[in-house]
C-alpha atoms as a PDB file:
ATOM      1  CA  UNK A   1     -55.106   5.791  28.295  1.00  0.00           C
ATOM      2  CA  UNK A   2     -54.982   9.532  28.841  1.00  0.00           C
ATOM      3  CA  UNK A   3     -53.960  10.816  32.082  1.00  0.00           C
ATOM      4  CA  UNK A   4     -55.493  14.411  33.300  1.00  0.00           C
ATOM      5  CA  UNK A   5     -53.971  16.410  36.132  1.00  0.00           C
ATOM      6  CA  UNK A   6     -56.381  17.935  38.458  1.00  0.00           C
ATOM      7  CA  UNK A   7     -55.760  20.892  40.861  1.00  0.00           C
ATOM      8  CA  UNK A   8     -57.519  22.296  43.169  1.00  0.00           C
ATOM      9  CA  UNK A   9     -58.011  26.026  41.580  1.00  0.00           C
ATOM     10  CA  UNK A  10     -61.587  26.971  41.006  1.00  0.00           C
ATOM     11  CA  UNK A  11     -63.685  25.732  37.846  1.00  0.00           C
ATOM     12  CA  UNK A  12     -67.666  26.849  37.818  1.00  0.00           C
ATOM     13  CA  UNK A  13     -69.595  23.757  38.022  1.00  0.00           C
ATOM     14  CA  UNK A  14     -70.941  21.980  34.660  1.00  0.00           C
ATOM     15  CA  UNK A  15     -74.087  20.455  35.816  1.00  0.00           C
ATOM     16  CA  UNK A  16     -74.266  18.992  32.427  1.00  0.00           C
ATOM     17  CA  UNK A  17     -70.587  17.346  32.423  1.00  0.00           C
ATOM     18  CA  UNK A  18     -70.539  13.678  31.104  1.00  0.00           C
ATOM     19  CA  UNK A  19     -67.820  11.507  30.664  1.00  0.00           C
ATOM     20  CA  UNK A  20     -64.416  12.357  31.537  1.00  0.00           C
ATOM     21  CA  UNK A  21     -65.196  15.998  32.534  1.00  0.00           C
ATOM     22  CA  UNK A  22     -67.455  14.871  35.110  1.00  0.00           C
ATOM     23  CA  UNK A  23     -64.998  12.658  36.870  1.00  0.00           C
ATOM     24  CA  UNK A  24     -62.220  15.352  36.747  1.00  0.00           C
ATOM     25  CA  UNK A  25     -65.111  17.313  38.237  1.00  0.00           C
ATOM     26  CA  UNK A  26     -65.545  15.005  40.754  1.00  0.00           C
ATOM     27  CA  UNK A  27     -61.976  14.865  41.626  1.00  0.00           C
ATOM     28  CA  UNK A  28     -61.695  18.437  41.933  1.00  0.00           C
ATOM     29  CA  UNK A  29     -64.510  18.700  44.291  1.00  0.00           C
ATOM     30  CA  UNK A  30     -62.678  15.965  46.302  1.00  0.00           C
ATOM     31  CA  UNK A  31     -59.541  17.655  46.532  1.00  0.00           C
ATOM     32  CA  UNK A  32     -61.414  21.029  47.662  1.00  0.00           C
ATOM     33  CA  UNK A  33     -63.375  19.681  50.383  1.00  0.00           C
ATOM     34  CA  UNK A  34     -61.920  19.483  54.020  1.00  0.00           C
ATOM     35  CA  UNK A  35     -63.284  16.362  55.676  1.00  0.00           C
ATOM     36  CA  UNK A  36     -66.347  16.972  57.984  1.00  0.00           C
ATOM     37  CA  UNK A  37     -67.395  20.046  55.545  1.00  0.00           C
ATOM     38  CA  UNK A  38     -70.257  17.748  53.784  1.00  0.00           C
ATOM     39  CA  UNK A  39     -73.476  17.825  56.574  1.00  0.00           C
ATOM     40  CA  UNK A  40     -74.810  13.957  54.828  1.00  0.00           C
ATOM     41  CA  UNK A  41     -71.256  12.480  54.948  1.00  0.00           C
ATOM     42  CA  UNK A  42     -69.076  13.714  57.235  1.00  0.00           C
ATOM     43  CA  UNK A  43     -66.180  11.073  55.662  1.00  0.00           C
ATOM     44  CA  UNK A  44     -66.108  12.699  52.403  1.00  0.00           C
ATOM     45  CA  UNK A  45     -62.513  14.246  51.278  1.00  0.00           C
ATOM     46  CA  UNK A  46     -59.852  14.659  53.146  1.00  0.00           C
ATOM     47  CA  UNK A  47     -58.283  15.990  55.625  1.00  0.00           C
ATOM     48  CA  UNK A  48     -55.262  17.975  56.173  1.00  0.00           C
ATOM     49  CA  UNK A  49     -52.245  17.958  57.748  1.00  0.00           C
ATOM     50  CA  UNK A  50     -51.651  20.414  60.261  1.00  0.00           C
ATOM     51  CA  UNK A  51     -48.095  21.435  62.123  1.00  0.00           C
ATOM     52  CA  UNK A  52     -46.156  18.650  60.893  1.00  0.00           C
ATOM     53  CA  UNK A  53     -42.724  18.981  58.543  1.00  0.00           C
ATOM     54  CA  UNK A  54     -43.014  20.008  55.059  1.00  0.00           C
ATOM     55  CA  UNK A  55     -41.961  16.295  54.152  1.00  0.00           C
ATOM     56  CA  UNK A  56     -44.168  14.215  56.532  1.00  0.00           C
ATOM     57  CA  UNK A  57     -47.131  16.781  55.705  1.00  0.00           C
ATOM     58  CA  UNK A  58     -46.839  15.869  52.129  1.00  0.00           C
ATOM     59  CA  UNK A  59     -46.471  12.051  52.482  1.00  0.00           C
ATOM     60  CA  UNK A  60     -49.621  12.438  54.129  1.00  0.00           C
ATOM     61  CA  UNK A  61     -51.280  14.725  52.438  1.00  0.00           C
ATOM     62  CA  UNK A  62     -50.653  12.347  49.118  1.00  0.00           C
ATOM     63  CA  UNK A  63     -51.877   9.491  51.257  1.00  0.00           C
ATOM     64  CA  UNK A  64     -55.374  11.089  52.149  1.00  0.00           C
ATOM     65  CA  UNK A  65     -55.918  12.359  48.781  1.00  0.00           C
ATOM     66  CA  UNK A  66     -55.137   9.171  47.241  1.00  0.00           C
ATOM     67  CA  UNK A  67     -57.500   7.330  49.585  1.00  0.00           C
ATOM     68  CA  UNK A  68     -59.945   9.469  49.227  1.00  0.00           C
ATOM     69  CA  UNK A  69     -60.124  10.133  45.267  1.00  0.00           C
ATOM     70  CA  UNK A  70     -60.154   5.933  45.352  1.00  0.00           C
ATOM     71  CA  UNK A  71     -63.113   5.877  47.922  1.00  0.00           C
ATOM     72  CA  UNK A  72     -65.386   8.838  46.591  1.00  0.00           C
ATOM     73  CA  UNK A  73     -64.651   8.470  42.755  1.00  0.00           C
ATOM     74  CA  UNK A  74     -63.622   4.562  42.241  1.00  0.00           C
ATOM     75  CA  UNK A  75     -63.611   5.205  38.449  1.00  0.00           C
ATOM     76  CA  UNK A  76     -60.082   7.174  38.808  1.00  0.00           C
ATOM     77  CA  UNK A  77     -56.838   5.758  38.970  1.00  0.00           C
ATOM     78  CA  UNK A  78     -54.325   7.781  41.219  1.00  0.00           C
ATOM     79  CA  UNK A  79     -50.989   8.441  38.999  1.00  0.00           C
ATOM     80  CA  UNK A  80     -49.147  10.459  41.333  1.00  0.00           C
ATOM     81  CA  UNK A  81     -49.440  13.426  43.619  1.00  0.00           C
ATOM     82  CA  UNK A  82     -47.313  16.609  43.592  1.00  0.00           C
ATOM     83  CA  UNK A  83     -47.435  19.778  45.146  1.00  0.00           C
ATOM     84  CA  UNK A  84     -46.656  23.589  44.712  1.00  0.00           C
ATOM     85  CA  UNK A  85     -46.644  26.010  47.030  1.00  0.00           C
ATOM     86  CA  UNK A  86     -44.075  27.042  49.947  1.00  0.00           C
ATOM     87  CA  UNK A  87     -43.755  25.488  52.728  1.00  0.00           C
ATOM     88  CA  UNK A  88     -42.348  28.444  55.000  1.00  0.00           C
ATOM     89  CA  UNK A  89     -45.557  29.721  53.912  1.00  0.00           C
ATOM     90  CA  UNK A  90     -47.396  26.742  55.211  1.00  0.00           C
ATOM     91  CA  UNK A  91     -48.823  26.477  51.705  1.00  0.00           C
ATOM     92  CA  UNK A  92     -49.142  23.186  50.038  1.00  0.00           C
ATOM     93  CA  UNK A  93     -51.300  23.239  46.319  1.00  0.00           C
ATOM     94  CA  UNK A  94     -51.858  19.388  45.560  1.00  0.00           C
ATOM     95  CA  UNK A  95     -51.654  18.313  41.710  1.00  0.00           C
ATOM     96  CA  UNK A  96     -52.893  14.918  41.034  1.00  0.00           C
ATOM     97  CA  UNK A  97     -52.644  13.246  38.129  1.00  0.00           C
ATOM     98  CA  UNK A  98     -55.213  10.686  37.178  1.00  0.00           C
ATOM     99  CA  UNK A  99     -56.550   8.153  34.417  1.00  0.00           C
ATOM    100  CA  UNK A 100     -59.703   7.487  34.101  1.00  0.00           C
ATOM    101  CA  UNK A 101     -60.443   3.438  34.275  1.00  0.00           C
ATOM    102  CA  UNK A 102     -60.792   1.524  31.459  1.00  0.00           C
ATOM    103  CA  UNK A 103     -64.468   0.242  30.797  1.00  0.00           C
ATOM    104  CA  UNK A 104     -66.003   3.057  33.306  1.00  0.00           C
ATOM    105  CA  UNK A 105     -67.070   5.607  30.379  1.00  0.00           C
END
């Protein structure tokens, strides 16, 4: 199975994407939407942690994203989550990596 990692760094959208592009699509749109930002379904994404330690924040963080890549795009298989960015910035860059579900293409 081939895994993809997704980030959160702009793509333009492919209205035409099919297969495995569409669910990294998908993913990425997940991972870029705050929770309550989607009018029809104020449930979709995730939210983020706010004002807690680097360490708790990204447990969390890796926990939402998780729950909600497996919620809004069921054809995805979480891997792991890692992030970038500096905390004394209060910066954290999720990178999730993925595999796509066997039977779902």
């Amino acid at each position: 199975m081939t895994e993809y990692e997704v980030t959160t760094d702009q793509n333009p959208i492919d209205f035409g994407a099919d297969g495995p592009q569409a669910i990294i699509q998908n993913i990425r749109m997940i991972m870029a939407s705050p929770a309550y930002n989607c009018p029809m379904d104020r449930g979709f994404a995730w939210s983020p942690d706010v004002d807690s330690p680097l360490p708790i924040a990204q447990a969390r963080t890796a926990a939402r994203i998780t729950e909600a890549i497996h919620t809004n795009e069921p054809r995805a298989e979480v891997i792991s989550v890692k992030f970038e960015g500096d905390g004394l910035e209060g910066l954290l860059k999720p990178r999730v990596k993925v595999r796509i579900r066997d039977g779902t293409i």
